[in-house]
C-alpha atoms as a PDB file:
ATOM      1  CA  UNK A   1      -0.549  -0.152  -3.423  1.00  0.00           C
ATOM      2  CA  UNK A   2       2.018   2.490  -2.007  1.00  0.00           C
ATOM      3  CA  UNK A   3       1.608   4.993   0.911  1.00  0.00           C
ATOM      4  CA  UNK A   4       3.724   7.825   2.510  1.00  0.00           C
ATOM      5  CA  UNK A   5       3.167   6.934   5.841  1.00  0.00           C
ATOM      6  CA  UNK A   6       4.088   8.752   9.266  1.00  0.00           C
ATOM      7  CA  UNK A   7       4.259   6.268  12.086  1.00  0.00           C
ATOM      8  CA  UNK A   8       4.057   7.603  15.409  1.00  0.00           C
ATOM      9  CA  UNK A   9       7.459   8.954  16.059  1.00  0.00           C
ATOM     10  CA  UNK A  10       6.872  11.100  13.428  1.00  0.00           C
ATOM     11  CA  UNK A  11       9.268   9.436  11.018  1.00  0.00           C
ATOM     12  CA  UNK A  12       8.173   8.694   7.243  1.00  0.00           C
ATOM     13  CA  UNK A  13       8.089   6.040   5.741  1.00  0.00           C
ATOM     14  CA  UNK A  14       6.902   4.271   2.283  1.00  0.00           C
ATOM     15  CA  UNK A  15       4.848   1.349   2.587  1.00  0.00           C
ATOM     16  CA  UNK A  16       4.788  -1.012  -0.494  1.00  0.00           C
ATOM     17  CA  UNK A  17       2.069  -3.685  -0.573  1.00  0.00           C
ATOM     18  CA  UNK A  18       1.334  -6.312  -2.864  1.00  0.00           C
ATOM     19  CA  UNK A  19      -2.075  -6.263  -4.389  1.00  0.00           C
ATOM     20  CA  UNK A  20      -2.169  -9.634  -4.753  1.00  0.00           C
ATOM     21  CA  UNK A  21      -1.757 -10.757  -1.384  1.00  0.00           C
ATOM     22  CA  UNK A  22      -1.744  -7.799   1.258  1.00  0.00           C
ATOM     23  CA  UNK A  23       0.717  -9.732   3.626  1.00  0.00           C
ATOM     24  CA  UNK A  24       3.419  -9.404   1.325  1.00  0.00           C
ATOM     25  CA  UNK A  25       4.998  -6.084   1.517  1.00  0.00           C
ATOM     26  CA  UNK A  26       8.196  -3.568   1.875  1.00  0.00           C
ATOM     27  CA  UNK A  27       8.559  -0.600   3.971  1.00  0.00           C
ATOM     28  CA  UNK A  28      11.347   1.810   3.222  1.00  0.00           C
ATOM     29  CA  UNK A  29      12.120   3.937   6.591  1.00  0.00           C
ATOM     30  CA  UNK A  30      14.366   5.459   9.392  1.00  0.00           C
ATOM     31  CA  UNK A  31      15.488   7.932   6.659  1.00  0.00           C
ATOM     32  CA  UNK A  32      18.933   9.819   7.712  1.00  0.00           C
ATOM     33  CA  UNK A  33      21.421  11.935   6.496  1.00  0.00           C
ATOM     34  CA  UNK A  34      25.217  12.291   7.608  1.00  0.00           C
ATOM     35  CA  UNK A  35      26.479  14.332   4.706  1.00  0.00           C
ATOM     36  CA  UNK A  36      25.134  16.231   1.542  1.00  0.00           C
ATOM     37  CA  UNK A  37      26.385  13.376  -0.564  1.00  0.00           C
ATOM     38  CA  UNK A  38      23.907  10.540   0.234  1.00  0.00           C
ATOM     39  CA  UNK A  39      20.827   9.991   2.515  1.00  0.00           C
ATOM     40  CA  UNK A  40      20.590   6.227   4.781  1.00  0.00           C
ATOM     41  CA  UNK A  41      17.400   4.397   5.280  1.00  0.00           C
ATOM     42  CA  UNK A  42      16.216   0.932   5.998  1.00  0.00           C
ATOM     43  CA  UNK A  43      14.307  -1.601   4.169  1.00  0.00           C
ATOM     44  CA  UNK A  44      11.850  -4.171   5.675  1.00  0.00           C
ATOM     45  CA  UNK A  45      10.452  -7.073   3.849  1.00  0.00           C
ATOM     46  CA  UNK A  46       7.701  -8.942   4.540  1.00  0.00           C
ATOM     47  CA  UNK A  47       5.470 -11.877   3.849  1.00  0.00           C
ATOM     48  CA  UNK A  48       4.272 -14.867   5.664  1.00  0.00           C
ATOM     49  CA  UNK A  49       7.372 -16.740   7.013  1.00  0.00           C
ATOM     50  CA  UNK A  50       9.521 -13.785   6.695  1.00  0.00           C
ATOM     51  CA  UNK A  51      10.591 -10.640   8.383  1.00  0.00           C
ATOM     52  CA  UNK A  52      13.737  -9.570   7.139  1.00  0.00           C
ATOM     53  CA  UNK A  53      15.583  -5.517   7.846  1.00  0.00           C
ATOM     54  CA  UNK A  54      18.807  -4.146   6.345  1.00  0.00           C
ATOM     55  CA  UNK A  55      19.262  -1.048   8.258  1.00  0.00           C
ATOM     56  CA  UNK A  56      21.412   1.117   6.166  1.00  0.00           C
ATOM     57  CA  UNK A  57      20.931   1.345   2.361  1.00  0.00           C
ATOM     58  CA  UNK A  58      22.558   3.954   1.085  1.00  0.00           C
ATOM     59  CA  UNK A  59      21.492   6.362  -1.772  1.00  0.00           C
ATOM     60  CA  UNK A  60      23.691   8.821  -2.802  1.00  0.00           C
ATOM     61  CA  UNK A  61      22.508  11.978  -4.383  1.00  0.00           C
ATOM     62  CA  UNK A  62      25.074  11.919  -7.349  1.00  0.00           C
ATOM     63  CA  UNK A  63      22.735   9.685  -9.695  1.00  0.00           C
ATOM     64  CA  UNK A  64      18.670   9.068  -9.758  1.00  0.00           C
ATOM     65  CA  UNK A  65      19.007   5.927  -7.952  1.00  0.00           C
ATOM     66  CA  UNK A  66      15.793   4.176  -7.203  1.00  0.00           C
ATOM     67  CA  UNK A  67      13.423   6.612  -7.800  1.00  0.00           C
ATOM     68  CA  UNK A  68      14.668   7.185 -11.274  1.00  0.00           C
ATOM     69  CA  UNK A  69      14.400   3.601 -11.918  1.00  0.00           C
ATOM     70  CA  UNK A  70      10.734   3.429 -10.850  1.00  0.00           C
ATOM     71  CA  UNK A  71       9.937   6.614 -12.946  1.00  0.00           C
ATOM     72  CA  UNK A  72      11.185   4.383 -15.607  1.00  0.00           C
ATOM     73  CA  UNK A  73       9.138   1.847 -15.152  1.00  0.00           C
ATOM     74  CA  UNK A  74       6.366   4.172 -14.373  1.00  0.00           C
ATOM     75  CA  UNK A  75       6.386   5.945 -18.128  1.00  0.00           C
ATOM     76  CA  UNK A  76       6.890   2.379 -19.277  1.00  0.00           C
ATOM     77  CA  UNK A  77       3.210   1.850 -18.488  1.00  0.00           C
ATOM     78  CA  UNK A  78       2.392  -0.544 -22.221  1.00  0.00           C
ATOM     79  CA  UNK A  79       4.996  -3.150 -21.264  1.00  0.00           C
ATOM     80  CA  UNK A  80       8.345  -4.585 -21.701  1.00  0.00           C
ATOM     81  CA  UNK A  81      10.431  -7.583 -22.348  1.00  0.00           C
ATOM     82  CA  UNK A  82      12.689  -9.300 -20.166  1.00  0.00           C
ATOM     83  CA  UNK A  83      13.540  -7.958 -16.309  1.00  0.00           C
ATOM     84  CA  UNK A  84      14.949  -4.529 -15.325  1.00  0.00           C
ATOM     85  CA  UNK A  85      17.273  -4.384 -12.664  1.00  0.00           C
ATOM     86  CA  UNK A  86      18.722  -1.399 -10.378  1.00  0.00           C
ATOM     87  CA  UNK A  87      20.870  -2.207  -7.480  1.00  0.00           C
ATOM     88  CA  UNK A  88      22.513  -0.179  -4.939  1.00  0.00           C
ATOM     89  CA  UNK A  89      26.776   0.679  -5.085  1.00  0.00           C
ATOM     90  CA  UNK A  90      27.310  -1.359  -2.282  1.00  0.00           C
ATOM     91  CA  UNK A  91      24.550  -4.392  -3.554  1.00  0.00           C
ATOM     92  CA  UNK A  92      22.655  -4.387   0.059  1.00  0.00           C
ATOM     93  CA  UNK A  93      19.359  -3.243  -2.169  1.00  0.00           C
ATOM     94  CA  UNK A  94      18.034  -5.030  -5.446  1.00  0.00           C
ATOM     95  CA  UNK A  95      15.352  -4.223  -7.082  1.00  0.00           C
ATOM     96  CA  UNK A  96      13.773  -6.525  -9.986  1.00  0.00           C
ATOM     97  CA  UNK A  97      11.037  -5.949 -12.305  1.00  0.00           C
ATOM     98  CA  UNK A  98       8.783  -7.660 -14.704  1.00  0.00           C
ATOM     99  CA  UNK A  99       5.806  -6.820 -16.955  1.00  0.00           C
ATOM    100  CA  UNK A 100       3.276  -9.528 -17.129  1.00  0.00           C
ATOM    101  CA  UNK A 101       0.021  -9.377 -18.829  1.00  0.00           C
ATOM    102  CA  UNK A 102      -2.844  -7.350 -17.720  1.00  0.00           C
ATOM    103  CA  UNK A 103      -0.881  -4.365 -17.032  1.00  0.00           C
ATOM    104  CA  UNK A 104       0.920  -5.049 -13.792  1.00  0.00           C
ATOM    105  CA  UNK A 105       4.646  -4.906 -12.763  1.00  0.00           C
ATOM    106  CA  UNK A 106       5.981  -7.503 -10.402  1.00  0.00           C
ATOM    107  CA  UNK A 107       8.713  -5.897  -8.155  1.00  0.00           C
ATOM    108  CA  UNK A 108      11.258  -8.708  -6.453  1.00  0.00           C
ATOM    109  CA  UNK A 109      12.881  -6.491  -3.914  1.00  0.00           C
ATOM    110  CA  UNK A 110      16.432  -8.227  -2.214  1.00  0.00           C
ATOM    111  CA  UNK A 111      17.878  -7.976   0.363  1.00  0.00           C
ATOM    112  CA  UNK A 112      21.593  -9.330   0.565  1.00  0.00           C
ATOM    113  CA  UNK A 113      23.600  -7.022   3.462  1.00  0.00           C
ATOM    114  CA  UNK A 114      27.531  -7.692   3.674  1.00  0.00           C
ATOM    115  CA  UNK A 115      27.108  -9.171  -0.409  1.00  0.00           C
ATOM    116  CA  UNK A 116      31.095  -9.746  -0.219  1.00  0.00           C
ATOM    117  CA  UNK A 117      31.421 -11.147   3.638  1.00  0.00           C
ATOM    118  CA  UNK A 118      31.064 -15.283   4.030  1.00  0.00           C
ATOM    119  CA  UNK A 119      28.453 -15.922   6.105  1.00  0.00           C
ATOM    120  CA  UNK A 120      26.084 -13.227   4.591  1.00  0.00           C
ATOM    121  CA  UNK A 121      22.179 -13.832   3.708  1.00  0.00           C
ATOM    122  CA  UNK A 122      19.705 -12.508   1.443  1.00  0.00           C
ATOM    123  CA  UNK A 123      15.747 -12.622   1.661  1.00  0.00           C
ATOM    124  CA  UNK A 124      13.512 -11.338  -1.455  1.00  0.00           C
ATOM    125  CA  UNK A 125       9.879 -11.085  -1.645  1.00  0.00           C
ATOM    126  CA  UNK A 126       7.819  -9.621  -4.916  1.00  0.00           C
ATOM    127  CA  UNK A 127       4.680  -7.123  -4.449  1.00  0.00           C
ATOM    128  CA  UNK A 128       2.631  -6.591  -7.847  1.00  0.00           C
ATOM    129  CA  UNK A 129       1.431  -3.308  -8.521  1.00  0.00           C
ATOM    130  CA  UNK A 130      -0.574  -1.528 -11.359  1.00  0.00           C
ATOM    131  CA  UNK A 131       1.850  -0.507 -13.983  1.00  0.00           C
ATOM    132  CA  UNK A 132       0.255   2.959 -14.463  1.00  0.00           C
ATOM    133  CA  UNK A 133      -1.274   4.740 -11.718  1.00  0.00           C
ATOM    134  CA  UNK A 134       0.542   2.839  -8.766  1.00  0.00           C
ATOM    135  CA  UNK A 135       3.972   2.686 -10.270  1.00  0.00           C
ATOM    136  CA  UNK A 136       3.595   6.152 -10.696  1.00  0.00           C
ATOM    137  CA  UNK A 137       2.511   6.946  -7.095  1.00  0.00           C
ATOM    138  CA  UNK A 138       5.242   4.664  -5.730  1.00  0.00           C
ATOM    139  CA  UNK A 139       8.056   6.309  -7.835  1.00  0.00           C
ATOM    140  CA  UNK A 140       6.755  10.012  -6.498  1.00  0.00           C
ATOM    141  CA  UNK A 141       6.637   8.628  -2.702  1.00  0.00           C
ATOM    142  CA  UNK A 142       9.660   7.134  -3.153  1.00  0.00           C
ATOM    143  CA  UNK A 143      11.314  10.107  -4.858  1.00  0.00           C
ATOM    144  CA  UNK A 144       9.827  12.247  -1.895  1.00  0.00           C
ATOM    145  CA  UNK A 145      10.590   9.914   0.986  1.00  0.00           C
ATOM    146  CA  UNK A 146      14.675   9.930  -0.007  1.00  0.00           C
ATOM    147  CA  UNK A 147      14.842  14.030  -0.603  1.00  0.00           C
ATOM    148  CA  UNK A 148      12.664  15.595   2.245  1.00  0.00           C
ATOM    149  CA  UNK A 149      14.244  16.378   5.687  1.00  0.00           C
ATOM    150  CA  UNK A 150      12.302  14.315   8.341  1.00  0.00           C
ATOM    151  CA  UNK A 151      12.180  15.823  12.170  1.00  0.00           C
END
């Protein structure tokens, strides 16, 4: 399940939560923009053990980026072999998905800031969602989340 959430600083944010286990999720927030060329925003993971925050992913405007990608999946609704990936330029964001039986699309969201330093990390964690309806809502939030102008 996705939301478009407002916290209480009046920020948005885009909640992602697995529907197979509710403790599992990803929150995309602290939207910002420094130019015309890209908008900056965080991404939390969750689940039980882990907390994990990368606090600027970048998106730039040039290409669809990740909403495009979840559109995709979205009108891919019947299925699909194999995984589909989509990766920020700079490789701090990876996004995975799979089609499994039943209709539902597992997303394995990474994290992995720094990719190229020594020393770096990476954390992942995988919400399932509804291939139809809730891919479709996440791709819109998503889509909405990275183009509006917050406060």
């Amino acid at each position: 399940m996705t939301s478009l959430d407002t916290d209480t600083d009046d920020k948005a944010g885009v909640t992602i939560r697995c529907q197979d286990n509710a403790s599992v999720g990803v929150t995309l927030c602290d939207r910002f923009r420094l130019d015309a060329d890209c908008v900056h925003y965080a991404v939390e993971l969750r689940a039980p053990g882990l907390t994990a925050r990368v606090d600027e992913v970048v998106a730039w405007v040039r290409d669809g980026g990740l909403p495009a990608f979840l559109e995709g999946l979205a009108a891919d609704y019947r299925g699909w072999e194999g995984e589909r990936c989509r990766q920020t330029d700079d490789g701090d964001l990876k996004v995975s998905a799979v089609f499994r039986s039943g209709g539902h699309v597992g997303l394995t969201w990474t994290l992995r800031p720094w990719p190229r330093a020594a020393g770096g990390w990476s954390a992942s964690a995988t919400t399932w969602l509804e291939a139809g309806e809730q891919m479709t809502s996440l791709a819109a939030d998503v889509r909405r989340f990275l183009a509006e102008e917050h406060g």
